[in-house]
Every structure is written in structure tokens, then in C-alpha cells.
N, C-alpha and C. Protein backbone atom coordinates (compact mmCIF):
# COMPACT_ATOMS: atom_id res chain seq x y z
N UNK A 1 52.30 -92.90 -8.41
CA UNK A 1 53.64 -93.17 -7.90
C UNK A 1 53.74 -92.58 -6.50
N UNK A 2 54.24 -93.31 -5.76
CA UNK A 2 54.88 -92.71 -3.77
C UNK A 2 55.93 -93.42 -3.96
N UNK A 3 56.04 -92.81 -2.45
CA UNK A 3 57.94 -93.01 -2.36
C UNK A 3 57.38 -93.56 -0.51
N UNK A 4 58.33 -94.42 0.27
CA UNK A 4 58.45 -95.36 0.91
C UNK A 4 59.91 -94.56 1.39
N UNK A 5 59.67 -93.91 2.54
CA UNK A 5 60.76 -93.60 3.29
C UNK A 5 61.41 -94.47 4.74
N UNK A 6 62.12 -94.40 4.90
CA UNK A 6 63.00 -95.36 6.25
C UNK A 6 63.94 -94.44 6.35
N UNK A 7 64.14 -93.41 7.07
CA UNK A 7 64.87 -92.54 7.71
C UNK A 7 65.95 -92.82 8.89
N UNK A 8 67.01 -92.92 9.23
CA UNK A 8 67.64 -92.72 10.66
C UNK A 8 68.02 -94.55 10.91
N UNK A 9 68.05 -95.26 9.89
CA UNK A 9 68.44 -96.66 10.32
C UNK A 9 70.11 -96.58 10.86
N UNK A 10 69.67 -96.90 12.18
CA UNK A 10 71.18 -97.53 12.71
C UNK A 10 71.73 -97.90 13.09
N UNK A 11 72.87 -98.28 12.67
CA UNK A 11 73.72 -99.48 13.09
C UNK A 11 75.29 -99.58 13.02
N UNK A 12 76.23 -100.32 13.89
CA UNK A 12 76.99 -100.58 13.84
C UNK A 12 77.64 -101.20 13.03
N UNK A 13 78.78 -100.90 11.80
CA UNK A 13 79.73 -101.51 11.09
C UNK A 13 80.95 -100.92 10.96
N UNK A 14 81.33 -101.77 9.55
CA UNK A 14 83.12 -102.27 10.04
C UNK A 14 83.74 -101.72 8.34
N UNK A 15 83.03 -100.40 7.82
CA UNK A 15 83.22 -99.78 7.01
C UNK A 15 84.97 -98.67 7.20
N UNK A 16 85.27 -98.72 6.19
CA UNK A 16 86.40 -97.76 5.88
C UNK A 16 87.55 -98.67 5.31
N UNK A 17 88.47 -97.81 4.92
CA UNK A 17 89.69 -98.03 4.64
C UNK A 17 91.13 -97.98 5.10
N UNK A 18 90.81 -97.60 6.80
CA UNK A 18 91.78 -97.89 7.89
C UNK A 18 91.74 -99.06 8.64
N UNK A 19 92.97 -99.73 8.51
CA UNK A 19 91.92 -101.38 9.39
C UNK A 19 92.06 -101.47 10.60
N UNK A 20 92.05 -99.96 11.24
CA UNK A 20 91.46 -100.18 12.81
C UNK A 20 90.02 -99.92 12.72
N UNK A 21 89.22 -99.35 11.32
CA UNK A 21 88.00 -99.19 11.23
C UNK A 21 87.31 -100.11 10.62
N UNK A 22 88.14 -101.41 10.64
CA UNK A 22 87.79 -102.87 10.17
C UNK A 22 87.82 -103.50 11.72
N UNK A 23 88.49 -103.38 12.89
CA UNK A 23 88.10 -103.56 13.93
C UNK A 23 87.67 -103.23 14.76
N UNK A 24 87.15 -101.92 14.92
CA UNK A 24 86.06 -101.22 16.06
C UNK A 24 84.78 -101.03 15.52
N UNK A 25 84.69 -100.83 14.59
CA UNK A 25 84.06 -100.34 13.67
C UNK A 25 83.35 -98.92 13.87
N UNK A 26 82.42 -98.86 13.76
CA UNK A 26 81.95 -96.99 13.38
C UNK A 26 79.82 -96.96 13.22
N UNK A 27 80.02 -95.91 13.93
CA UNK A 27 78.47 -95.50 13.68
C UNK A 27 77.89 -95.32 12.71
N UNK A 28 76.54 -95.12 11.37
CA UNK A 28 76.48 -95.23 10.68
C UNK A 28 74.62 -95.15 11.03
N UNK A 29 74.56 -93.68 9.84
CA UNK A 29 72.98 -94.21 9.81
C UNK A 29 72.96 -93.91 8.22
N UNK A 30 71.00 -94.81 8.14
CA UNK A 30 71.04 -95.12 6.62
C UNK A 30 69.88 -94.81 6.20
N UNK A 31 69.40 -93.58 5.22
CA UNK A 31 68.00 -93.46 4.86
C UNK A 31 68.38 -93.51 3.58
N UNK A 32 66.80 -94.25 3.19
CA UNK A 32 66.60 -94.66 2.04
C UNK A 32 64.84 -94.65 1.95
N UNK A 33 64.92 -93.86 0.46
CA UNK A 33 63.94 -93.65 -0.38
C UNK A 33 63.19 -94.94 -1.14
N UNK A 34 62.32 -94.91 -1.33
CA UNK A 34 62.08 -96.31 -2.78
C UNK A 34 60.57 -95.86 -3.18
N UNK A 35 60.79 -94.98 -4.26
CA UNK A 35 59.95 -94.82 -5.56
C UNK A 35 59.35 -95.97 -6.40
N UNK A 36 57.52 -96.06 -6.06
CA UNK A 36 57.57 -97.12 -6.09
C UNK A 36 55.49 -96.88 -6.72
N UNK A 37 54.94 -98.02 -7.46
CA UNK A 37 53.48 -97.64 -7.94
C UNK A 37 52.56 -97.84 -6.72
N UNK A 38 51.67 -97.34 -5.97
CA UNK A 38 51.25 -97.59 -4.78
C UNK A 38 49.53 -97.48 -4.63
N UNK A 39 48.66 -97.47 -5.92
CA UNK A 39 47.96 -97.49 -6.20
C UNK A 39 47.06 -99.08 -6.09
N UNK A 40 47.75 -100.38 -6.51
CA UNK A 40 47.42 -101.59 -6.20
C UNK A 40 47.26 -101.65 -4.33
N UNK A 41 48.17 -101.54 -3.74
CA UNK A 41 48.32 -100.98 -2.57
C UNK A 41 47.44 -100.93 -1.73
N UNK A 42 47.19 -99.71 -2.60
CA UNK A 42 46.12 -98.63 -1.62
C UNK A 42 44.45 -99.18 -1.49
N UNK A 43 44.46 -100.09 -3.09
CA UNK A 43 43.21 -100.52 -3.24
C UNK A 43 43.16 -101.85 -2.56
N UNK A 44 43.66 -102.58 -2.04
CA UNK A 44 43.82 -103.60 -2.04
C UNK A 44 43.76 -104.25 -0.43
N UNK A 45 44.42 -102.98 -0.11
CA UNK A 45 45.23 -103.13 1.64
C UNK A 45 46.21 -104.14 1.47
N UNK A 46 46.72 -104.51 0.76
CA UNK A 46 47.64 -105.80 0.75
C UNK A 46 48.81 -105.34 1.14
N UNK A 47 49.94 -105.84 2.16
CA UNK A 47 50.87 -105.62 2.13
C UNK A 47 51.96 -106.18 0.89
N UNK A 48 51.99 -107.29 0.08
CA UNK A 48 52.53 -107.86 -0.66
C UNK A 48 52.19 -107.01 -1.85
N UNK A 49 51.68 -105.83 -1.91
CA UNK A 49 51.55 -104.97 -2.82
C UNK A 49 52.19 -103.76 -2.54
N UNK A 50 52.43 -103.71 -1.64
CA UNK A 50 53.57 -102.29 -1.35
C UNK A 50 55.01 -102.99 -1.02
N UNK A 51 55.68 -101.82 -0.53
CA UNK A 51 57.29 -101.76 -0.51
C UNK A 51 56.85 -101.55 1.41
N UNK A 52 57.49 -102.89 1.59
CA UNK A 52 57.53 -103.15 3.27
C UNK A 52 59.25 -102.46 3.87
N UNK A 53 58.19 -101.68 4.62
CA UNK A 53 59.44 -101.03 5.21
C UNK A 53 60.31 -101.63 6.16
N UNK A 54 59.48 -102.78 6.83
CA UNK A 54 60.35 -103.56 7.73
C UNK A 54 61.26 -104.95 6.91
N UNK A 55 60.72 -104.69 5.28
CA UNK A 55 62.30 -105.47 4.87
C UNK A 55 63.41 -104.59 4.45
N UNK A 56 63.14 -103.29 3.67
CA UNK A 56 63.98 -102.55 3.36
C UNK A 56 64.84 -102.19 4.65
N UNK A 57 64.36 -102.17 6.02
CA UNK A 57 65.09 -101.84 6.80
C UNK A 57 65.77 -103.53 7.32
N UNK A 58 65.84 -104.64 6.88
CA UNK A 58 66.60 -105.80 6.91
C UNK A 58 67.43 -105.65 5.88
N UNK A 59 66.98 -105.02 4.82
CA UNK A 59 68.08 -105.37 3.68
C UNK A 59 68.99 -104.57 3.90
N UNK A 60 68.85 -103.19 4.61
CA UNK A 60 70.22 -101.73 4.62
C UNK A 60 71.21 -103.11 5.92
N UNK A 61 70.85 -103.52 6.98
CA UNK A 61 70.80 -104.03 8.22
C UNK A 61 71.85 -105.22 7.50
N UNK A 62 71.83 -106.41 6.36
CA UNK A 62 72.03 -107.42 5.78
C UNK A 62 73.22 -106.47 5.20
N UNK A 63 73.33 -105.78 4.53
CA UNK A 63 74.45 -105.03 3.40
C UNK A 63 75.36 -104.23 4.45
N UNK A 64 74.85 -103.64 5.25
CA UNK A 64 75.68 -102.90 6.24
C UNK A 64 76.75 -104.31 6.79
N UNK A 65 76.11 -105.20 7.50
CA UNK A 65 77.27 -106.26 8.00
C UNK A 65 78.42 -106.33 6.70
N UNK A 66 78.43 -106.25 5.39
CA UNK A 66 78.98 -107.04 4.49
C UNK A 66 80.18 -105.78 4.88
N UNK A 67 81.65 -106.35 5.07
CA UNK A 67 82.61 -105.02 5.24
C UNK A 67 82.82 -104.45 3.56
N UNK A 68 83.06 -103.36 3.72
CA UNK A 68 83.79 -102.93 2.75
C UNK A 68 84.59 -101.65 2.96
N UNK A 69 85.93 -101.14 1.79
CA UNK A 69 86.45 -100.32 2.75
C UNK A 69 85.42 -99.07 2.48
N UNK A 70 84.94 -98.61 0.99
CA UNK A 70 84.31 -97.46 0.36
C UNK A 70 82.90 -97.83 0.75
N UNK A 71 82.04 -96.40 1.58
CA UNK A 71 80.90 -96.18 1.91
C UNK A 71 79.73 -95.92 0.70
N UNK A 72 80.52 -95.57 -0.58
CA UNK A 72 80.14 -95.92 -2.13
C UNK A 72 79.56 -97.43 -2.60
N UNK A 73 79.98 -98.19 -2.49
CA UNK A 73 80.13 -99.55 -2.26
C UNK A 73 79.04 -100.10 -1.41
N UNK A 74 78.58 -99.44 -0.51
CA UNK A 74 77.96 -100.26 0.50
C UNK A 74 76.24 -99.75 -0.41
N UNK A 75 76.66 -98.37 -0.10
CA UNK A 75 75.51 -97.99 -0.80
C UNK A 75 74.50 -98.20 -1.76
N UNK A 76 75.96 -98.54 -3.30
CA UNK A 76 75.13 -99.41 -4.23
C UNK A 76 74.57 -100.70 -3.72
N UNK A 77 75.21 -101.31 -3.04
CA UNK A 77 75.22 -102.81 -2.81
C UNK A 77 73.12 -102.35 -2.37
N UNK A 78 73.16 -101.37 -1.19
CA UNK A 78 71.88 -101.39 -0.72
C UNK A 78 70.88 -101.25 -1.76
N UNK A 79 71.18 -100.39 -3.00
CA UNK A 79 70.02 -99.80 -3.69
C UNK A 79 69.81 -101.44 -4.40
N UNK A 80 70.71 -102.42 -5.33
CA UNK A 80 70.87 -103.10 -6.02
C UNK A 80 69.93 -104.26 -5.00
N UNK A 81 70.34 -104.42 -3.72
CA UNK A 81 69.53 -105.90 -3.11
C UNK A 81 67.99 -104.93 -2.72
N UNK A 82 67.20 -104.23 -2.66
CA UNK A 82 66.20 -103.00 -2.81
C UNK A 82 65.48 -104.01 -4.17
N UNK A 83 66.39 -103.24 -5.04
CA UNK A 83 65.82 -103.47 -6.42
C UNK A 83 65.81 -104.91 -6.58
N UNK A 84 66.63 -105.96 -6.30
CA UNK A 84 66.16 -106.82 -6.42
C UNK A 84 64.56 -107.68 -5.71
N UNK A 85 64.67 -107.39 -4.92
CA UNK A 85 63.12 -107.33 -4.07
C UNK A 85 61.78 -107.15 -4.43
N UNK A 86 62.18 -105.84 -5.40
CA UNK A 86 60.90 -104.79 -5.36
C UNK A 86 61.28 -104.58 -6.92
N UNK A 87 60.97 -105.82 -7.94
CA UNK A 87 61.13 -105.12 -9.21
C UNK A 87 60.47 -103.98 -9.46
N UNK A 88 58.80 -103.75 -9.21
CA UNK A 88 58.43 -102.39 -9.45
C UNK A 88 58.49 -101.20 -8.90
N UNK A 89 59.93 -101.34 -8.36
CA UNK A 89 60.56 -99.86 -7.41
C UNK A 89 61.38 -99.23 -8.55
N UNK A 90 60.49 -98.33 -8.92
CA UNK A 90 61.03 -97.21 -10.28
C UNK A 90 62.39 -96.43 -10.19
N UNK A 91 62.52 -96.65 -8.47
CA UNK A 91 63.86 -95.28 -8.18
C UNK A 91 64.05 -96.01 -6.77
N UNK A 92 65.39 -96.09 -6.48
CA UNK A 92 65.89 -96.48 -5.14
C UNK A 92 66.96 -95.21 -4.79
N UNK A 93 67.01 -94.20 -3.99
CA UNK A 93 67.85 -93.32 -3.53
C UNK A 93 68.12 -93.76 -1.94
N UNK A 94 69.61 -93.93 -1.73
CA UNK A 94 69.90 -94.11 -0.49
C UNK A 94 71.27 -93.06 0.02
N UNK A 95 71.02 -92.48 1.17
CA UNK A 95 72.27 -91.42 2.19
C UNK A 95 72.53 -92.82 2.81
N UNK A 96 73.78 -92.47 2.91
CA UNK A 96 74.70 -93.37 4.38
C UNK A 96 75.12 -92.27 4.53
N UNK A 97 75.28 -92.26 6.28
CA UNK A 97 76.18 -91.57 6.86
C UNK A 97 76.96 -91.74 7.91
N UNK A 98 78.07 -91.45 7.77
CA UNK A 98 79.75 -91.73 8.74
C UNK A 98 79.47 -91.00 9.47
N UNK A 99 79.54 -91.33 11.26
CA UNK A 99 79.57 -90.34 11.94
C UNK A 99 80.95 -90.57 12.67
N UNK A 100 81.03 -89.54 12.69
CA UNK A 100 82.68 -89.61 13.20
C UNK A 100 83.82 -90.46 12.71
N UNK A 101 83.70 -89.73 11.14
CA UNK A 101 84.74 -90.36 10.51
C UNK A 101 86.46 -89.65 10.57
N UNK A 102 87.19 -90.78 10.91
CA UNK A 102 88.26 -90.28 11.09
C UNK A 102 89.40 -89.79 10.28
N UNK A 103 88.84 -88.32 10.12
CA UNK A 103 89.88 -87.30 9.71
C UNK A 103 89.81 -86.40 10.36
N UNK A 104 91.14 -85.50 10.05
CA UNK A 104 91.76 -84.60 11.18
C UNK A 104 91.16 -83.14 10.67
N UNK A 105 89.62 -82.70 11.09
CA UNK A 105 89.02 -81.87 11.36
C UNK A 105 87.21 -81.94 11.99
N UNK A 106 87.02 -80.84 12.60
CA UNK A 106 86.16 -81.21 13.00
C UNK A 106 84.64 -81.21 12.51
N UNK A 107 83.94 -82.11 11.91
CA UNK A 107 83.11 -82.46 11.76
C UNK A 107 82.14 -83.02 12.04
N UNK A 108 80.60 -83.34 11.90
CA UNK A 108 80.04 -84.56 12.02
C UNK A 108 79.55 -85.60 11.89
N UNK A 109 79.90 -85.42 10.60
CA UNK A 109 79.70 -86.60 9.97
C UNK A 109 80.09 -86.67 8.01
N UNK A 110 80.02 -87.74 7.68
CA UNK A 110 80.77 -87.19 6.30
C UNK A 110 79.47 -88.65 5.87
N UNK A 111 79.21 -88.36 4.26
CA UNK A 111 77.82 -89.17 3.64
C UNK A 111 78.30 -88.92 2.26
N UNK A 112 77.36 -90.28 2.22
CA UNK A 112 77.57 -90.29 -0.01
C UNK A 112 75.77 -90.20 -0.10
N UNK A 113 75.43 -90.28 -1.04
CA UNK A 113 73.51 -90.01 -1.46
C UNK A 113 73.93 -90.48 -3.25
N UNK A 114 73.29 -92.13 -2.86
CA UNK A 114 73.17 -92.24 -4.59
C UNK A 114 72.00 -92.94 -4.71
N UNK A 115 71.74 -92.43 -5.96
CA UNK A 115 70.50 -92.86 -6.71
C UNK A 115 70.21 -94.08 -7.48
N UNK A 116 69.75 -95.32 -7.67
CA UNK A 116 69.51 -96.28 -8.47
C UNK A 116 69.43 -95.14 -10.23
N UNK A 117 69.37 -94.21 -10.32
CA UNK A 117 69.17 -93.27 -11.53
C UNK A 117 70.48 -93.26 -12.29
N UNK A 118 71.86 -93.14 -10.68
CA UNK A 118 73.25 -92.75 -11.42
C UNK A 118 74.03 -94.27 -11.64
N UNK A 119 72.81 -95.55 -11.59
CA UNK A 119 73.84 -96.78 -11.57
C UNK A 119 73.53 -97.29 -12.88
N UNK A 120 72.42 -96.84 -13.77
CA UNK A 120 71.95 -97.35 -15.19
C UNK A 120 72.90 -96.81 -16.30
């Protein structure tokens, strides 16, 4: 078993539940894990045997456009289109993170971290 990291994806969306943060939208980065058998892989050199990092980073990229107001929401949405992809991805864990989300203290950022573990 390995794990398939994509760290620091980011991008611009139109996340929250203020709907001026439905029209400017907001910064946002997205790492994600994917626990996955990597042994065929390794023997093989095949890419169609591993977990391609340059789709997982289309699929956060594809789910991020979709608005929603809860950063909960977006999240599952990422682990769920992941798993659909990559049936033999044993574990999908993904952070989003809000940067400069607007509430009245100072921070830098505010994040959810869920697991394909806490959606079964």
C-alpha cells in the first residue's frame, strides 16, 4: 500500500455562505491524500496502474468550480469523484483551505480535513 500526495492545489472559487463570496470569490488551496495498492505499478511502469496525480489534481480543479455555500460539501464531493476514478483507492483524505475567510478576527486561514473513512 502508498499513498499519492498533491499538496498546495490552487485555485480560485465561489465557496461560502455570504453571497458576496458567491461573487468575488476566495482563495483556496487543496491537498489531498489517496491510499492506494502500488505494487502493480511499480512492476509494471504503467501509468494506468497507479493513481495519476495530474487527474486527481483535475478532479479537486472540476469540484472546486461546482459553488457551494459549505467547504464540507466541496470536500466530500472531492473524495467521492477520487473514488470514483480510482476504485482501488483504499482511503481518500482531503484538507481544503479558506484563506482569508471572512470573519471578524485575525487569522489565516480556516480548513475542514475529511477522510473517505468518516463518509462509510
Amino acid at each position: 500500500m502508498g499513498i499519492v500526495e498533491v499538496s498546495g492545489i490552487r485555485v480560485r472559487a465561489f465557496h461560502g455562505c455570504i453571497e458576496e463570496e458567491a461573487l468575488v470569490g476566495g482563495d483556496f488551496s487543496i491537498n489531498v491524500k489517496v491510499h492506494a495498492p502500488f505494487a502493480k505499478a511499480a512492476e509494471t511502469d504503467d501509468l494506468m496502474e497507479a493513481i495519476d496525480y495530474v487527474v486527481v489534481t483535475e478532479i479537486v480543479k472540476t469540484q472546486m468550480a461546482i459553488r457551494a455555500k459549505l467547504i464540507e460539501v466541496v470536500a466530500m464531493k472531492i473524495i467521492k469523484a477520487i473514488q470514483n476514478r480510482y476504485s482501488h483507492a483504499s482511503e481518500v483524505e482531503v484538507k481544503l483551505i479558506k484563506h482569508r475567510a471572512p470573519i471578524q478576527s485575525d487569522v489565516n486561514h480556516v480548513s475542514v480535513y475529511l477522510s473517505s473513512k468518516d463518509l462509510s
